[in-house]
C-alpha atoms as a PDB file:
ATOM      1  CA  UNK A   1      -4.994  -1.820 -10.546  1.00  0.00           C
ATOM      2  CA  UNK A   2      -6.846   1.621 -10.117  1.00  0.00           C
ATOM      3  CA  UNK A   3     -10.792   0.962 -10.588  1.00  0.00           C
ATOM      4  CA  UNK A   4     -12.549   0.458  -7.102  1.00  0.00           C
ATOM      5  CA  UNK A   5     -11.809   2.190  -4.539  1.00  0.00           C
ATOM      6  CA  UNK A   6      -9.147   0.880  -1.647  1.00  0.00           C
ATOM      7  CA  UNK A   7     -10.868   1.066   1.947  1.00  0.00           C
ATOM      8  CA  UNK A   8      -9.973   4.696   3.935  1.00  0.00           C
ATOM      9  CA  UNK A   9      -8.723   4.047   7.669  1.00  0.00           C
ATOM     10  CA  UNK A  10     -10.970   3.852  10.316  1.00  0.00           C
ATOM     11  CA  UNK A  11      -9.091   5.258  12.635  1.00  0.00           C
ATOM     12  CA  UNK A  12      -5.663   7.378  12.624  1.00  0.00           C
ATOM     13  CA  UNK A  13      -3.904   5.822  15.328  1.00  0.00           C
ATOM     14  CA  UNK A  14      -0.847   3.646  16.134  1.00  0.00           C
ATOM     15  CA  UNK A  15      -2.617   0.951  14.442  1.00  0.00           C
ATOM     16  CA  UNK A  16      -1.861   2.669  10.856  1.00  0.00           C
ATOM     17  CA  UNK A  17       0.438   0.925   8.300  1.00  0.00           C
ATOM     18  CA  UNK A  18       1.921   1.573   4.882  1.00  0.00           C
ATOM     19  CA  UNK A  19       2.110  -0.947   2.111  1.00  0.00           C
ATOM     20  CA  UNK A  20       6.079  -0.945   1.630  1.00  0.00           C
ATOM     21  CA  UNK A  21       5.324  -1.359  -2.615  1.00  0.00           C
ATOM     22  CA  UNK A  22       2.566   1.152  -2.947  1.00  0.00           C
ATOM     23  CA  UNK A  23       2.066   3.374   0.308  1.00  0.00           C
ATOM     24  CA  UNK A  24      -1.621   2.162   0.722  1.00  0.00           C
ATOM     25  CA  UNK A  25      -2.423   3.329   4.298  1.00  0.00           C
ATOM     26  CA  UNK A  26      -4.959   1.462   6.180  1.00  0.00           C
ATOM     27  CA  UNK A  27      -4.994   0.085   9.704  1.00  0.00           C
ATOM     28  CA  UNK A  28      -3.586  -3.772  10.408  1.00  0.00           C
ATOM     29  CA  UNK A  29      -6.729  -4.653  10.773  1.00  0.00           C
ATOM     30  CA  UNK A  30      -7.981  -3.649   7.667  1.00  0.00           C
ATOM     31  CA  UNK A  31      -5.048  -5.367   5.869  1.00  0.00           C
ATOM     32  CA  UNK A  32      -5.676  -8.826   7.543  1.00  0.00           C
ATOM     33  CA  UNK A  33      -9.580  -8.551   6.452  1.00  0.00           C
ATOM     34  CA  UNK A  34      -9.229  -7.055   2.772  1.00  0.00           C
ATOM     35  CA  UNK A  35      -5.284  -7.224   1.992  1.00  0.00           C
ATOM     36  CA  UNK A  36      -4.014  -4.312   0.026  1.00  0.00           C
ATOM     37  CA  UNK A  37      -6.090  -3.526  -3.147  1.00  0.00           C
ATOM     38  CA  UNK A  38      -2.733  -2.590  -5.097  1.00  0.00           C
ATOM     39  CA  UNK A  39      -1.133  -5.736  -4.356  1.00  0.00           C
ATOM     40  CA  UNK A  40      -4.049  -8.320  -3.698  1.00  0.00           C
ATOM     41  CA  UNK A  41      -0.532 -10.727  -5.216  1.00  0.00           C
ATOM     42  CA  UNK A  42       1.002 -10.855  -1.430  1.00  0.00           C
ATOM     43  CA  UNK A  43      -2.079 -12.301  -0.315  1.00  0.00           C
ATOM     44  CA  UNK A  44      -2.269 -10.727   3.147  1.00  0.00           C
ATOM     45  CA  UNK A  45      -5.572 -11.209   3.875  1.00  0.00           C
ATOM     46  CA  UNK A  46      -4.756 -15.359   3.546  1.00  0.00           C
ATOM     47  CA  UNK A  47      -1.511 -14.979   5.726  1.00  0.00           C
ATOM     48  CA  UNK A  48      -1.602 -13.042   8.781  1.00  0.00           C
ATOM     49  CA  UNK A  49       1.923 -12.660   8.915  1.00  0.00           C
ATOM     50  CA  UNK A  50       2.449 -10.881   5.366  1.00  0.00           C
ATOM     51  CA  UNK A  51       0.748  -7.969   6.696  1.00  0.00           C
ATOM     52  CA  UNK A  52       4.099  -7.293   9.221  1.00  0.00           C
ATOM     53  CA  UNK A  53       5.819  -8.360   6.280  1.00  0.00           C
ATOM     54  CA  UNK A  54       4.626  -6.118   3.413  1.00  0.00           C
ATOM     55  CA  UNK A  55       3.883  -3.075   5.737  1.00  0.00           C
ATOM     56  CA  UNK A  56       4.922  -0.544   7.761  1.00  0.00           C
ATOM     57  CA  UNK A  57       3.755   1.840  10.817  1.00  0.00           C
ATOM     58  CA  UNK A  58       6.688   4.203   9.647  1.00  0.00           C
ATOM     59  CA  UNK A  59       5.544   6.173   7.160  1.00  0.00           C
ATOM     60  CA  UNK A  60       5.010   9.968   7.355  1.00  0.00           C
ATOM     61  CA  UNK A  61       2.456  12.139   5.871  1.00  0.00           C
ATOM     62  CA  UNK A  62      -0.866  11.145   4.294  1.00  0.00           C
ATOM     63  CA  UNK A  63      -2.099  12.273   1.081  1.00  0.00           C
ATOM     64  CA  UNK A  64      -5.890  11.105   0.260  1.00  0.00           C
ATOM     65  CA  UNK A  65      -6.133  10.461  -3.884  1.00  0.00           C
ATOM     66  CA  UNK A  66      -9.973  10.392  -5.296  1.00  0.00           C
ATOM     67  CA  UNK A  67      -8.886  10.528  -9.090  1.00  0.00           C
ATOM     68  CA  UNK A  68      -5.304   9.473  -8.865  1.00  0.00           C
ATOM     69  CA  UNK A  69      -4.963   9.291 -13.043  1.00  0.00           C
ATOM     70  CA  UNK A  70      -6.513  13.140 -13.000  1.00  0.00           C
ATOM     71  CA  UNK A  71      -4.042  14.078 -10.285  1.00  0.00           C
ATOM     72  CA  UNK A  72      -0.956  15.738 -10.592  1.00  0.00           C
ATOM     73  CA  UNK A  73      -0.346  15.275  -7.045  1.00  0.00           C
ATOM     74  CA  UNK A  74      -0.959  11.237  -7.392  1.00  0.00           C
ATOM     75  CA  UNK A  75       1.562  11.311 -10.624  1.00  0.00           C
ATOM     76  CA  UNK A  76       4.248  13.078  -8.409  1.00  0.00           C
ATOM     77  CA  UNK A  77       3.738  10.256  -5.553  1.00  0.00           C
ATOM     78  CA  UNK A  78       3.743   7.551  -8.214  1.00  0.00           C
ATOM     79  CA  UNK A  79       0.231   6.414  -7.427  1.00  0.00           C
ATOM     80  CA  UNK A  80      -1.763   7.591 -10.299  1.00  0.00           C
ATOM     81  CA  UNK A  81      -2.345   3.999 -11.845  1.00  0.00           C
ATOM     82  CA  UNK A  82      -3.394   3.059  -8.334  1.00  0.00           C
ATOM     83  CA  UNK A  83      -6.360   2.580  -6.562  1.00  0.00           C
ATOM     84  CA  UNK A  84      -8.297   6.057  -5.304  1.00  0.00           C
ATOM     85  CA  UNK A  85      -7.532   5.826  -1.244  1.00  0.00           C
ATOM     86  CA  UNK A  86      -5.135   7.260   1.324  1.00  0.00           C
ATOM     87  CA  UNK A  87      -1.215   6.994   0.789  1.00  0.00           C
ATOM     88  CA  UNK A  88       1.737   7.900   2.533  1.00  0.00           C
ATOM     89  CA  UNK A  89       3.452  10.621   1.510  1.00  0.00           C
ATOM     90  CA  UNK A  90       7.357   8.783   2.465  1.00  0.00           C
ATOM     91  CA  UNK A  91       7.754   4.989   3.646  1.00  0.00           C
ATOM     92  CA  UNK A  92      10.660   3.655   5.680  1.00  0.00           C
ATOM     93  CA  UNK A  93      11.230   0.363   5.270  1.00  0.00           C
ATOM     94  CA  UNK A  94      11.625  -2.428   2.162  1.00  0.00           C
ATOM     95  CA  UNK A  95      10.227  -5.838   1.227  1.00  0.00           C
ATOM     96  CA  UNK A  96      11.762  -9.013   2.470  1.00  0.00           C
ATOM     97  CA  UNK A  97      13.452 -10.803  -0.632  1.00  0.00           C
ATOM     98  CA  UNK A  98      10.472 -13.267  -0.478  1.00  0.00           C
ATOM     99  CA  UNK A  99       8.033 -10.668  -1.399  1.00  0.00           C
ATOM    100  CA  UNK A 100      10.063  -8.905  -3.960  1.00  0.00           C
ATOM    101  CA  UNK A 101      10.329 -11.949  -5.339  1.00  0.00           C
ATOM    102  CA  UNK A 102       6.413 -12.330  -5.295  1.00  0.00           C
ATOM    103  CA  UNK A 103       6.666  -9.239  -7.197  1.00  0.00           C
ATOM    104  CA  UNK A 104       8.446 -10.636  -9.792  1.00  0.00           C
ATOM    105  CA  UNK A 105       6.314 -13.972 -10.447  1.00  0.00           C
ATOM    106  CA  UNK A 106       3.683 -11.458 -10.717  1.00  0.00           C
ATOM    107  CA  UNK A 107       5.260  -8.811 -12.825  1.00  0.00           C
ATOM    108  CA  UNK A 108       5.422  -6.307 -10.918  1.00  0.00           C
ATOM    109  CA  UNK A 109       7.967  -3.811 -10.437  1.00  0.00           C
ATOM    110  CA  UNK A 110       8.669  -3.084  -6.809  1.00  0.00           C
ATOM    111  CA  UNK A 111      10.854   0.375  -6.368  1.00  0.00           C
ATOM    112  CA  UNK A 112      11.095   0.764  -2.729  1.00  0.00           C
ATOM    113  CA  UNK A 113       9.141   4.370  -1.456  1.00  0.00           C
ATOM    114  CA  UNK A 114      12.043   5.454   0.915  1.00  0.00           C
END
């Protein structure tokens, strides 16, 4: 995690989602081609139907992170060991028990962002 850059919407429309582990915000689109690059574990970019699963178009605020492990700002939003890229500021919504459980196999910890 962190390293390469995740990809930056292309548009900030209704279209917008928020990963529901790490806050990535990119459109669906974007999720169905690339997945999330903080959680390339759920696959999304495989199965179509993760992306509703693992995201979110209720989220508020967005908070663009070029040096997340420099940034105090990315440490307060817990996103400093992720991937530079845009991130919601608050997420409503949690994983279905399939994905936390993903999480797990993978060892990950999921804390939901509400």
């Amino acid at each position: 995690m962190g390293g390469e850059p995740a990809q930056i919407p292309t548009s900030f429309g209704k279209e917008l989602r928020a990963c529901l582990r790490c806050s990535l915000v990119k459109t669906y689109n974007q999720f169905t081609d690339a997945g999330c690059e903080n959680c390339p574990f759920f696959d999304m970019d495989q199965d179509h139907d993760r992306v509703l699963d693992c995201t979110t178009p209720n989220f508020s605020g967005v908070i663009a992170s070029m040096d997340p492990v420099g940034s105090w700002a990315a440490r307060w939003q817990r996103i400093s060991k992720f991937a530079p890229g845009c991130y919601a500021l608050s997420v409503t919504g949690m994983l279905p028990e399939e994905m936390v459980a993903i999480c797990e196999e993978n060892n990950v910890r999921y804390v939901p962002r509400g």
